[in-house]
Protein backbone atom coordinates (compact mmCIF):
# COMPACT_ATOMS: atom_id res chain seq x y z
CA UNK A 1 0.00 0.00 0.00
CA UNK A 2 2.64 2.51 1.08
CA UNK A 3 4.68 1.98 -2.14
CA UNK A 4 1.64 2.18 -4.11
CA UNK A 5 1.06 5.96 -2.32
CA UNK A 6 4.50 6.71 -3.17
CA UNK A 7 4.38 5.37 -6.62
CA UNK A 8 1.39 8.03 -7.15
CA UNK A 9 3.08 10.97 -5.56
CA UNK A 10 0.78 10.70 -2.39
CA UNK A 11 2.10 11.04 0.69
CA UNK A 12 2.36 8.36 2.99
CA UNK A 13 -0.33 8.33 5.92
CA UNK A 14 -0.61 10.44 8.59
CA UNK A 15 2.30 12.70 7.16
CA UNK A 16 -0.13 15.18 5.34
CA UNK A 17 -1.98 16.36 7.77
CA UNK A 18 1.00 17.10 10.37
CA UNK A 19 2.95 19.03 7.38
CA UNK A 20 -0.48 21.17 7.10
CA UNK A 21 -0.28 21.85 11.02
CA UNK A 22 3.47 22.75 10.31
CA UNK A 23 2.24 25.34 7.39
CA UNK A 24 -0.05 26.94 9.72
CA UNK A 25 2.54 26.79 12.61
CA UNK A 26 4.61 28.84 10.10
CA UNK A 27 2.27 31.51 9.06
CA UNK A 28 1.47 32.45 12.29
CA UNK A 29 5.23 32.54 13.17
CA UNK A 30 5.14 35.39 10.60
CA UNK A 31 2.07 37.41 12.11
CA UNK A 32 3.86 36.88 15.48
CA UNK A 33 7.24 38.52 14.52
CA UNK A 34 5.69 40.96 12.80
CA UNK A 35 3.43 42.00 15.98
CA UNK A 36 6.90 42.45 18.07
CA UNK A 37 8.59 44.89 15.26
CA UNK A 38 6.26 48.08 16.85
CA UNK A 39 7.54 47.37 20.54
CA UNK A 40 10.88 46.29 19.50
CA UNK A 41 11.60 48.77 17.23
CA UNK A 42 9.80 51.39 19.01
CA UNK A 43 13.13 53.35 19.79
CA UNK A 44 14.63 52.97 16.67
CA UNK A 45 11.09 54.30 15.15
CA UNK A 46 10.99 57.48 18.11
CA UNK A 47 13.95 58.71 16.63
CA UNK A 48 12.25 60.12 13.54
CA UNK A 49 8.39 60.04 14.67
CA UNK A 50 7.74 61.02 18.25
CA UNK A 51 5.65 58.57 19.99
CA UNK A 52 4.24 58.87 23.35
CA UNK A 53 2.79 56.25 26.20
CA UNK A 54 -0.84 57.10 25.13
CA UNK A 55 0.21 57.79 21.52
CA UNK A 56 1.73 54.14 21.91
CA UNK A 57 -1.49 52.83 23.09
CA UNK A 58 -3.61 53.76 20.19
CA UNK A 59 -1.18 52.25 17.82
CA UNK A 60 -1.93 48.71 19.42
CA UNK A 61 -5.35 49.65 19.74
CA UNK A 62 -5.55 50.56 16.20
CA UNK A 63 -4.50 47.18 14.98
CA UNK A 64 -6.84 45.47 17.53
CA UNK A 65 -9.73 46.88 16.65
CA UNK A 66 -9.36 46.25 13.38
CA UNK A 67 -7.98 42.75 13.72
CA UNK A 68 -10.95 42.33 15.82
CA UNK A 69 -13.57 42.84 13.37
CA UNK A 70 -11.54 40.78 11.18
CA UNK A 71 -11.74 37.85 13.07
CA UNK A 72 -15.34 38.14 12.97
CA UNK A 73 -15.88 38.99 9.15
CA UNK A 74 -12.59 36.99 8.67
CA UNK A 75 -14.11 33.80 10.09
CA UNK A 76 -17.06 34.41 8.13
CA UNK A 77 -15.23 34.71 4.71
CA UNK A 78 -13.62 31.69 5.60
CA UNK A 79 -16.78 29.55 6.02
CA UNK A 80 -17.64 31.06 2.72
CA UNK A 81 -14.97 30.93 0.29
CA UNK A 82 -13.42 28.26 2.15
CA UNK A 83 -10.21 27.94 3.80
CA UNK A 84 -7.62 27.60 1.25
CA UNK A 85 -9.12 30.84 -0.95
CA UNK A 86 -10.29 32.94 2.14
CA UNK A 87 -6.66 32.23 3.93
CA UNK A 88 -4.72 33.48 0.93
CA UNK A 89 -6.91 36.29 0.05
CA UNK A 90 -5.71 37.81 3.84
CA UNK A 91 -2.33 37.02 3.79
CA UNK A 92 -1.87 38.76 0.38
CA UNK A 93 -3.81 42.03 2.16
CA UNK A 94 -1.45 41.67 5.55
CA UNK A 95 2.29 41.46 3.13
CA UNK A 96 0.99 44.57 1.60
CA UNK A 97 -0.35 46.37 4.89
CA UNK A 98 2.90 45.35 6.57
CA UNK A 99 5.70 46.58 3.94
CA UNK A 100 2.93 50.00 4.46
CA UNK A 101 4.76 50.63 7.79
CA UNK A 102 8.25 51.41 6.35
CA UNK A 103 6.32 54.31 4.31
CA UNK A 104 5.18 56.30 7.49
CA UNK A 105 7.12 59.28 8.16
CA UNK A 106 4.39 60.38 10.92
CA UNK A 107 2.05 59.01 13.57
CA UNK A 108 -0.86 58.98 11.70
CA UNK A 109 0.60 56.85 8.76
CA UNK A 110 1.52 54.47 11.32
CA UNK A 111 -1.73 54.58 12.87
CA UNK A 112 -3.32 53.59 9.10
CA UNK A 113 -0.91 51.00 8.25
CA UNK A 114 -1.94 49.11 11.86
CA UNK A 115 -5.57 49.52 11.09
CA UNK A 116 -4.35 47.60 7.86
CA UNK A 117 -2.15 45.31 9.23
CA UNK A 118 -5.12 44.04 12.03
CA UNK A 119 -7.43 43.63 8.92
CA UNK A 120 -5.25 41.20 7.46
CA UNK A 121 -4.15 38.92 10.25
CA UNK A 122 -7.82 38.85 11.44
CA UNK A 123 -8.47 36.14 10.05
CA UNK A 124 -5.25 34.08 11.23
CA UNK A 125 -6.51 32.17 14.17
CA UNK A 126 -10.36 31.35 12.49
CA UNK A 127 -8.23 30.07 9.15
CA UNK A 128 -5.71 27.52 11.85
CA UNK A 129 -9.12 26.48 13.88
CA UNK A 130 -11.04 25.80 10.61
CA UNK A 131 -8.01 23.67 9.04
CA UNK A 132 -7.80 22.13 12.20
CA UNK A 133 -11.49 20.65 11.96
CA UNK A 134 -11.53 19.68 8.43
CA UNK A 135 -8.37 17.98 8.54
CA UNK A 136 -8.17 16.41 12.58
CA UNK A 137 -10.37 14.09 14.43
CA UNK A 138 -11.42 15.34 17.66
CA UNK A 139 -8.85 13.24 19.15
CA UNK A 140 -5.88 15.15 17.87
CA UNK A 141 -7.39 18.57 17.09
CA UNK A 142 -5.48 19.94 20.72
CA UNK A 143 -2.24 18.39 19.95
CA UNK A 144 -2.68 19.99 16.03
CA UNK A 145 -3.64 23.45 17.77
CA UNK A 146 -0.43 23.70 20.02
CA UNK A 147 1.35 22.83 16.98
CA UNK A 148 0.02 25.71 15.26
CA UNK A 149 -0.20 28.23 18.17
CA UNK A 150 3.76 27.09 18.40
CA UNK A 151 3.73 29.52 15.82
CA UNK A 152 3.46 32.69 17.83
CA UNK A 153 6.44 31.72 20.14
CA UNK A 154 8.34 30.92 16.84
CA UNK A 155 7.56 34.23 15.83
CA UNK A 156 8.31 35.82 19.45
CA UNK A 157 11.63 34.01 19.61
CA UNK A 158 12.92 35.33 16.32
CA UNK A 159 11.64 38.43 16.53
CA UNK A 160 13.96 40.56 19.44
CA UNK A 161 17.02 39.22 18.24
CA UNK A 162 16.03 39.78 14.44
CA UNK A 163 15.00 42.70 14.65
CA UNK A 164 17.75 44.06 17.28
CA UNK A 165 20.23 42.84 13.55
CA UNK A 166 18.27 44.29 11.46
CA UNK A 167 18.57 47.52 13.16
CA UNK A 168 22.40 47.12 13.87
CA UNK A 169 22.36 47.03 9.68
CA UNK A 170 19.72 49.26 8.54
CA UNK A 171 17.08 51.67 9.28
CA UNK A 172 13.83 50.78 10.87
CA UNK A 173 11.73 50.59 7.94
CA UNK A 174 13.22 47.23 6.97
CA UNK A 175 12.18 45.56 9.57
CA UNK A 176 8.93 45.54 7.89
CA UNK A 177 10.02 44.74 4.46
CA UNK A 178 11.56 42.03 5.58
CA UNK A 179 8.63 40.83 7.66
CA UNK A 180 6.36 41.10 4.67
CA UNK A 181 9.20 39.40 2.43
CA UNK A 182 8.90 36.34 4.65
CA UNK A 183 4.92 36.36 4.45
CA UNK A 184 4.85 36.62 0.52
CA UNK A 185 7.28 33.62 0.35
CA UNK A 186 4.91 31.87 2.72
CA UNK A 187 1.72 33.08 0.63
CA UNK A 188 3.09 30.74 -2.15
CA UNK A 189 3.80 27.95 0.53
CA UNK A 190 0.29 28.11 0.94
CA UNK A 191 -1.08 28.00 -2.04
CA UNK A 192 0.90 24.80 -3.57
CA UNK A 193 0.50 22.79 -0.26
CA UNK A 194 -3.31 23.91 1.38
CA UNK A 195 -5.95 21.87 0.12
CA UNK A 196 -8.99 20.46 2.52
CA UNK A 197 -8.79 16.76 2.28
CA UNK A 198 -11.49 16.05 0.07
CA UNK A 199 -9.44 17.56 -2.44
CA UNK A 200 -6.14 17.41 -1.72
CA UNK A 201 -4.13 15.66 -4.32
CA UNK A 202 -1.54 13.75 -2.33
CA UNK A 203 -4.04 12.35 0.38
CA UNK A 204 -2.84 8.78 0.61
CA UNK A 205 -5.83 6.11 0.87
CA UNK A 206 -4.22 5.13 4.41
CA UNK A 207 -4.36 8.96 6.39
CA UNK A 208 -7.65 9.24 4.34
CA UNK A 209 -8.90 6.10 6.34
CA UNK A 210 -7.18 7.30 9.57
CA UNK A 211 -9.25 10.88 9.07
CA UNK A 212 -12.77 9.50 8.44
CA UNK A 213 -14.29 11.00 10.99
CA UNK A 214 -13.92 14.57 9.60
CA UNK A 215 -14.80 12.94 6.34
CA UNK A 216 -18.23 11.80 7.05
CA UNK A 217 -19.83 14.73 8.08
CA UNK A 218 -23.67 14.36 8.40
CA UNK A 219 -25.55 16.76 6.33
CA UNK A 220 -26.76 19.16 9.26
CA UNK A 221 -23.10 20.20 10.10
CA UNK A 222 -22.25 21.18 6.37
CA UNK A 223 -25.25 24.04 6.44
CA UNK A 224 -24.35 27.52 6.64
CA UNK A 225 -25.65 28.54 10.36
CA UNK A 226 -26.26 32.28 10.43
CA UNK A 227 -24.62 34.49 13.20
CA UNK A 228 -27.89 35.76 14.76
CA UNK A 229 -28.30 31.62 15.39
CA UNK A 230 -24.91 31.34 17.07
CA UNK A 231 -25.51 34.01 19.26
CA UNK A 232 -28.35 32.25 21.27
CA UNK A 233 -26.23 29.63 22.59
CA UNK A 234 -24.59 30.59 25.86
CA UNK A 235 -21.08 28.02 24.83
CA UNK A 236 -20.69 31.49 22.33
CA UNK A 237 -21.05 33.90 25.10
CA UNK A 238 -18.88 31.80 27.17
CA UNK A 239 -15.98 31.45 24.85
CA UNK A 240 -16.09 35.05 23.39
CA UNK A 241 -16.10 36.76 27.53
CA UNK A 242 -13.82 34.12 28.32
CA UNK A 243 -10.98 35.41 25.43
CA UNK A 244 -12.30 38.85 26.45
CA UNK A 245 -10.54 38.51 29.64
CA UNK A 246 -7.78 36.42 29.25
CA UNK A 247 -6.26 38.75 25.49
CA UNK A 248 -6.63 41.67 27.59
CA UNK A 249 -3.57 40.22 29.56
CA UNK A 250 -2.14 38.67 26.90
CA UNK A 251 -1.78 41.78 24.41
CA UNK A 252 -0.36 44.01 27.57
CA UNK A 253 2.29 41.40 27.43
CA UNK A 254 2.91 41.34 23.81
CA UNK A 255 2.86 44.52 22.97
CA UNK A 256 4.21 46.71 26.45
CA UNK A 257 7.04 43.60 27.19
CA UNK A 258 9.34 45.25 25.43
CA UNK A 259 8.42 48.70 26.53
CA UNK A 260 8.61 47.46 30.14
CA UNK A 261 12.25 46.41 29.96
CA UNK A 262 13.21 50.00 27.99
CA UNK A 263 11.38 52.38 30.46
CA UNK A 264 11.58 50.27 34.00
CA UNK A 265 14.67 47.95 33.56
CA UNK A 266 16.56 50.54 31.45
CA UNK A 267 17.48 48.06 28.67
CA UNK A 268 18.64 49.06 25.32
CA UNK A 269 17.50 47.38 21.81
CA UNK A 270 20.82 45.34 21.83
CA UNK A 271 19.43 43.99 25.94
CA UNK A 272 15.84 43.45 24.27
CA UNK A 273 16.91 41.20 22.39
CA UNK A 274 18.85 39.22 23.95
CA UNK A 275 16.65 38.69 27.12
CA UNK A 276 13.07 39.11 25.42
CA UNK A 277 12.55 35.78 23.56
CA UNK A 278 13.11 34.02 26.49
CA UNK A 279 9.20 34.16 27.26
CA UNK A 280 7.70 33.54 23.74
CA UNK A 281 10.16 30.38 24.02
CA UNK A 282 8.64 28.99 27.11
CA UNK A 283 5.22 30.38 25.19
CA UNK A 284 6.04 27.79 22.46
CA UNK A 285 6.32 24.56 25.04
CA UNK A 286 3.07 25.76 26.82
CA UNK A 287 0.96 25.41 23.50
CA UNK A 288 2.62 22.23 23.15
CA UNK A 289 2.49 20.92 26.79
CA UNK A 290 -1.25 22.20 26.59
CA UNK A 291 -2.24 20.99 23.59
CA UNK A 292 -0.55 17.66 23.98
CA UNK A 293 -1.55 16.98 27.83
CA UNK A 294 -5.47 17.98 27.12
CA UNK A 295 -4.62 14.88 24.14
CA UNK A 296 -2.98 12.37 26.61
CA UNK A 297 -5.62 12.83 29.00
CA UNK A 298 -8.11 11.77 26.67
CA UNK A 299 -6.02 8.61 25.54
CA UNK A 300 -6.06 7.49 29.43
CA UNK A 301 -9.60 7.68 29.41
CA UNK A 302 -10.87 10.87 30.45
CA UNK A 303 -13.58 12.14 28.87
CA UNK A 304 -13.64 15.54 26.34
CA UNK A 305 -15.06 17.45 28.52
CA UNK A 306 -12.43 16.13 31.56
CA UNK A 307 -9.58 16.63 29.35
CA UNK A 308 -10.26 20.03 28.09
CA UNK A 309 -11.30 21.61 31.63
CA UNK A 310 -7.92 19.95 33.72
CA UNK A 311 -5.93 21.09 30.98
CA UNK A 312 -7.63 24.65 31.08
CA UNK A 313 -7.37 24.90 34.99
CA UNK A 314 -4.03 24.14 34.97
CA UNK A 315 -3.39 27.04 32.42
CA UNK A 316 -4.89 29.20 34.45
CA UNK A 317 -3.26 28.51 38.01
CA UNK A 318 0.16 29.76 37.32
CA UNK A 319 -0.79 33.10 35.56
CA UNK A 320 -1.43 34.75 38.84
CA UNK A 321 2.48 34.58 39.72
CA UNK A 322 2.90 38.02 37.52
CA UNK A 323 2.24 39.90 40.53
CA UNK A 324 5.55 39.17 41.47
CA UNK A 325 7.75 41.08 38.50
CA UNK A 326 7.83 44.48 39.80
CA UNK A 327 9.63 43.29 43.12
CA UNK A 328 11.80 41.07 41.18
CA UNK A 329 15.45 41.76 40.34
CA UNK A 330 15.39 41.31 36.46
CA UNK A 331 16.83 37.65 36.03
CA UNK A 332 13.76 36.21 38.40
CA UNK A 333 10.94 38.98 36.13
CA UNK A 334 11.94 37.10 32.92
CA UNK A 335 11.42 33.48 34.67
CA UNK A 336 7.78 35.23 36.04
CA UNK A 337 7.31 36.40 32.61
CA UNK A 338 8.19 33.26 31.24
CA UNK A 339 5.48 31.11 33.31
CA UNK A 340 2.92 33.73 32.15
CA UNK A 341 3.92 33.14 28.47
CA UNK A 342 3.60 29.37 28.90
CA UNK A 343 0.50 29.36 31.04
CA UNK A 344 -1.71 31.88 28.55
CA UNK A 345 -0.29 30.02 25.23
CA UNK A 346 -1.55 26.89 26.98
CA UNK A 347 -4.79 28.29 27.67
CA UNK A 348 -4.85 29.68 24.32
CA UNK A 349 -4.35 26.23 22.74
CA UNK A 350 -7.24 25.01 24.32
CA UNK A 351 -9.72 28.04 24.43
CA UNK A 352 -8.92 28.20 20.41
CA UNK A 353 -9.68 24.45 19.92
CA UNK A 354 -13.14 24.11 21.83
CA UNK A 355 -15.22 25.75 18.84
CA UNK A 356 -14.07 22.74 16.77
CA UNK A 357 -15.24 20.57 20.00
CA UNK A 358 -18.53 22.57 19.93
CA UNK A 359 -19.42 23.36 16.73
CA UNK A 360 -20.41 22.22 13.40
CA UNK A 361 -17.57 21.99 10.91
CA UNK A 362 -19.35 24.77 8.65
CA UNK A 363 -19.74 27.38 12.24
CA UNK A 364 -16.46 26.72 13.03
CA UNK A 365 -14.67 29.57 11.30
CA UNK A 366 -17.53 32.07 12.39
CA UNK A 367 -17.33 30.79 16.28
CA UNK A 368 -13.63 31.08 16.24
CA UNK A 369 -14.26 34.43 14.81
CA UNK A 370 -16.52 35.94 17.07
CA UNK A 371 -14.04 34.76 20.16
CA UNK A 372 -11.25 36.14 18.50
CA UNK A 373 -13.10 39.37 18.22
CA UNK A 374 -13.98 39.03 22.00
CA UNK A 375 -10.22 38.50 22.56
CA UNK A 376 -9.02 41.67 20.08
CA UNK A 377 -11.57 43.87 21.92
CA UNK A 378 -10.30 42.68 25.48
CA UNK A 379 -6.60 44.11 24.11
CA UNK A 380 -8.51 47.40 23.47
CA UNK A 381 -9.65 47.86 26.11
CA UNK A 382 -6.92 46.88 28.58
CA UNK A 383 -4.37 48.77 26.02
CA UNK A 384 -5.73 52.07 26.14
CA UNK A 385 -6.59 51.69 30.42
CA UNK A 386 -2.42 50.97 31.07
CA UNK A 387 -2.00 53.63 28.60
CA UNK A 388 -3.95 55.96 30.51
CA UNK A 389 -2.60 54.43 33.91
CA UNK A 390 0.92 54.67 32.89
CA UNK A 391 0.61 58.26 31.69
CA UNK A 392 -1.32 59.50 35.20
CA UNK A 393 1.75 57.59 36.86
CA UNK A 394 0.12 54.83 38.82
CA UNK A 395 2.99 52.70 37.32
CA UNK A 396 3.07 48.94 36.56
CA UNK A 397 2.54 47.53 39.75
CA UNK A 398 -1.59 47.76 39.32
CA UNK A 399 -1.12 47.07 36.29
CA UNK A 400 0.34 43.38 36.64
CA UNK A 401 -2.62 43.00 39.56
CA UNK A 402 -5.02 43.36 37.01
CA UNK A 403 -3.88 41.15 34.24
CA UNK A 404 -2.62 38.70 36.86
CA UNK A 405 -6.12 37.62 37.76
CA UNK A 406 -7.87 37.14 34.28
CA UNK A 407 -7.22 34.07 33.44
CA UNK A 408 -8.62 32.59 36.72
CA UNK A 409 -11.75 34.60 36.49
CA UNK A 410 -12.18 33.59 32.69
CA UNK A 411 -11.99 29.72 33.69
CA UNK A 412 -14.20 30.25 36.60
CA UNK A 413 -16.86 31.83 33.24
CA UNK A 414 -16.22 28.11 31.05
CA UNK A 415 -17.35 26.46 34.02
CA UNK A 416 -20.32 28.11 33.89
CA UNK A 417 -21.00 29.05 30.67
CA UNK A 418 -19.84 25.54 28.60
CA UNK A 419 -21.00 23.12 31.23
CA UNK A 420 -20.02 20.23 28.79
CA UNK A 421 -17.84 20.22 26.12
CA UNK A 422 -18.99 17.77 23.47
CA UNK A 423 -20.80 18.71 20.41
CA UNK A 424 -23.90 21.13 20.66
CA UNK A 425 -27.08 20.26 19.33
CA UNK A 426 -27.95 23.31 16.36
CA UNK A 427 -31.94 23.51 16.33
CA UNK A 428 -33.07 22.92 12.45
């Protein structure tokens, strides 16, 4: 059978499917590095465009809300022109909105090419969670997610020291041609290696017996479900306030990290670098040990719903330990940092798989939308209030309170709001 496959230019079974988790993994490597450039390169940039705290603050918050509303639309498109179309059509827009950036010669050309840019990668996360239910049985989809959401500590990792070279060799607007180099190059990836699997051409007869179960589909799951009908079911609500919380903590750290270390810790762009993909590292083996522990719990017998809520609780428990940065000599803040990382890209692995758990293959791309919007929005909204905070000098120290307790009150919300996770039952 195998040499058969081979013989026919398939590939051999369960290899396609992994390779397609890789792809994603990749492209959201590249919207990860490109979402450290602004913080990284923020002094480089303040040299020729004065930026502010606050002023700061609405450039994230530009791209969020934005991004935000792409996830929504985003995950729409996708359930309508499919994944393999809709996916390309937005990575084309982000390659051009990011090589934008290296244009600005003011704030407010910066502020348009981040409204751009958050258009583009809105639809990121909804294209991953989609692929990940046409091509994954429920079995595997959490292990295939941390694969994928591996991609933003790929991203993270490269990014400091990258960018700190770049800048050592040129001026700041190459950081983002190069960034939107890499996401052309992976545009064409993309479009000679995505395919769903009932149409892939190198789909070997052995993985397509292995991946049945996303094969056979009954008919009810494959109709378009309107958003009005999603909203009535509470598993929405619970998912969408549940990312509202926990992205609120998890932009700050994205996006002000770097910032942090230049205006508290006194580091330079050269210090960045060196010490600030340390977290996004320990960010890529908590969407792996989240992903793949959710996975192994299931194989020893626990149910779906067991598996996904242990796994989730344990995300959550460590986040609170953030509190402790601000009275931390540097060394110990990047190992505190570095829990938080792991802990929310854990969470993340698992918060981003459940509308595949909970929805119809065809609602999947919308439901993922509508919690990434919850998440974008969250980012908003917790952006502009450190922005503010920071500005009136209250300082960090509230700050870290704050974000250091979201995640525990967004799983107490999933125990409440998605009392079961197993597939929901969409009235005709």
């Amino acid at each position: 059978m195998e040499a058969r496959s081979l013989a026919s230019g398939q590939v051999p079974c369960a290899r396609l499917r992994w390779g397609i988790a890789c792809l994603l993994s990749a492209g959201i490597a590249i919207f990860y590095f490109d979402r450290q450039t602004l913080g990284v390169a923020i002094k480089a940039i303040q040299q020729s465009i004065p930026i502010t705290d606050a002023q700061f603050s609405y450039l994230t918050s530009a791209f969020l809300v934005t991004y935000g509303i792409m996830y929504v639309v985003g995950g729409k498109l996708l359930d309508v022109l499919g994944t393999r179309k809709g996916f390309l059509l937005l990575m084309v827009w982000w390659t051009l909105a990011c090589a934008s950036h290296g244009l600005a010669v003011n704030i407010y050309m910066l502020f348009g090419s981040r409204l751009l840019l958050g258009m583009g990668e809105g639809g990121g996360f909804p294209a991953a969670t989609k692929a990940v239910a046409e091509w994954f049985p429920v079995r595997e989809r959490s292990l295939a997610m941390g694969i994928i959401n591996a991609g933003t500590a790929v991203g993270g990792v490269c990014a400091p020291p990258a960018i700190a070279l770049i800048l050592a060799c040129a001026p700041w607007p190459w950081v983002f041609y190069l960034s939107a180099l890499a996401g052309l190059l992976w545009t064409l990836w993309w479009l000679w290696s995505y395919y769903p699997p009932e149409q892939h051409p190198r789909l070997g007869a052995a993985e397509r017996g292995e991946i049945q179960e996303v094969l056979r589909v009954p008919e009810l799951w494959e109709a378009p479900i309107p958003w009005l009908r999603l909203l009535v079911y509470r598993q929405v609500w619970g998912l969408v306030c549940a990312k509202f919380l926990t992205d609120a903590a998890w932009y700050f750290y994205l996006f002000w990290l770097p910032k942090y270390l230049f205006d508290v810790r006194h580091f330079n762009t050269k210090s960045v670098g060196y010490y600030a993909w340390i977290p996004f590292a320990a960010a890529g083996l908590g969407c792996l040990v989240g992903g793949g522990f959710s996975s192994w719990l299931m194989r020893c017998g626990y149910s779906l719903n067991a598996a996904r809520k242990l796994a989730l609780g344990a995300s959550a428990a460590v986040m609170p330990l953030i509190l402790f940065v601000t009275v931390s000599p540097v060394q110990i803040a990047i190992v505190l940092f570095s829990l938080a990382f792991f802990g929310q890209q854990s969470w993340s692995t698992l918060v981003m798989t459940l509308p595949a758990d909970l929805f119809p293959r065809r609602a999947v791309g919308s439901v993922a939308g509508m919690v990434g919007f919850g998440g974008a929005m969250g980012g908003v909204v917790f952006g502009l209030m450190v922005g503010q905070m920071l500005t009136h000098g209250t300082g960090y120290g509230p700050v870290f309170a704050i974000a250091g307790s979201l995640h525990v009150l967004a799983f107490l919300l999933i125990l409440v709001m998605v009392r079961k996770v197993q597939p929901v039952a969409i009235a005709p």
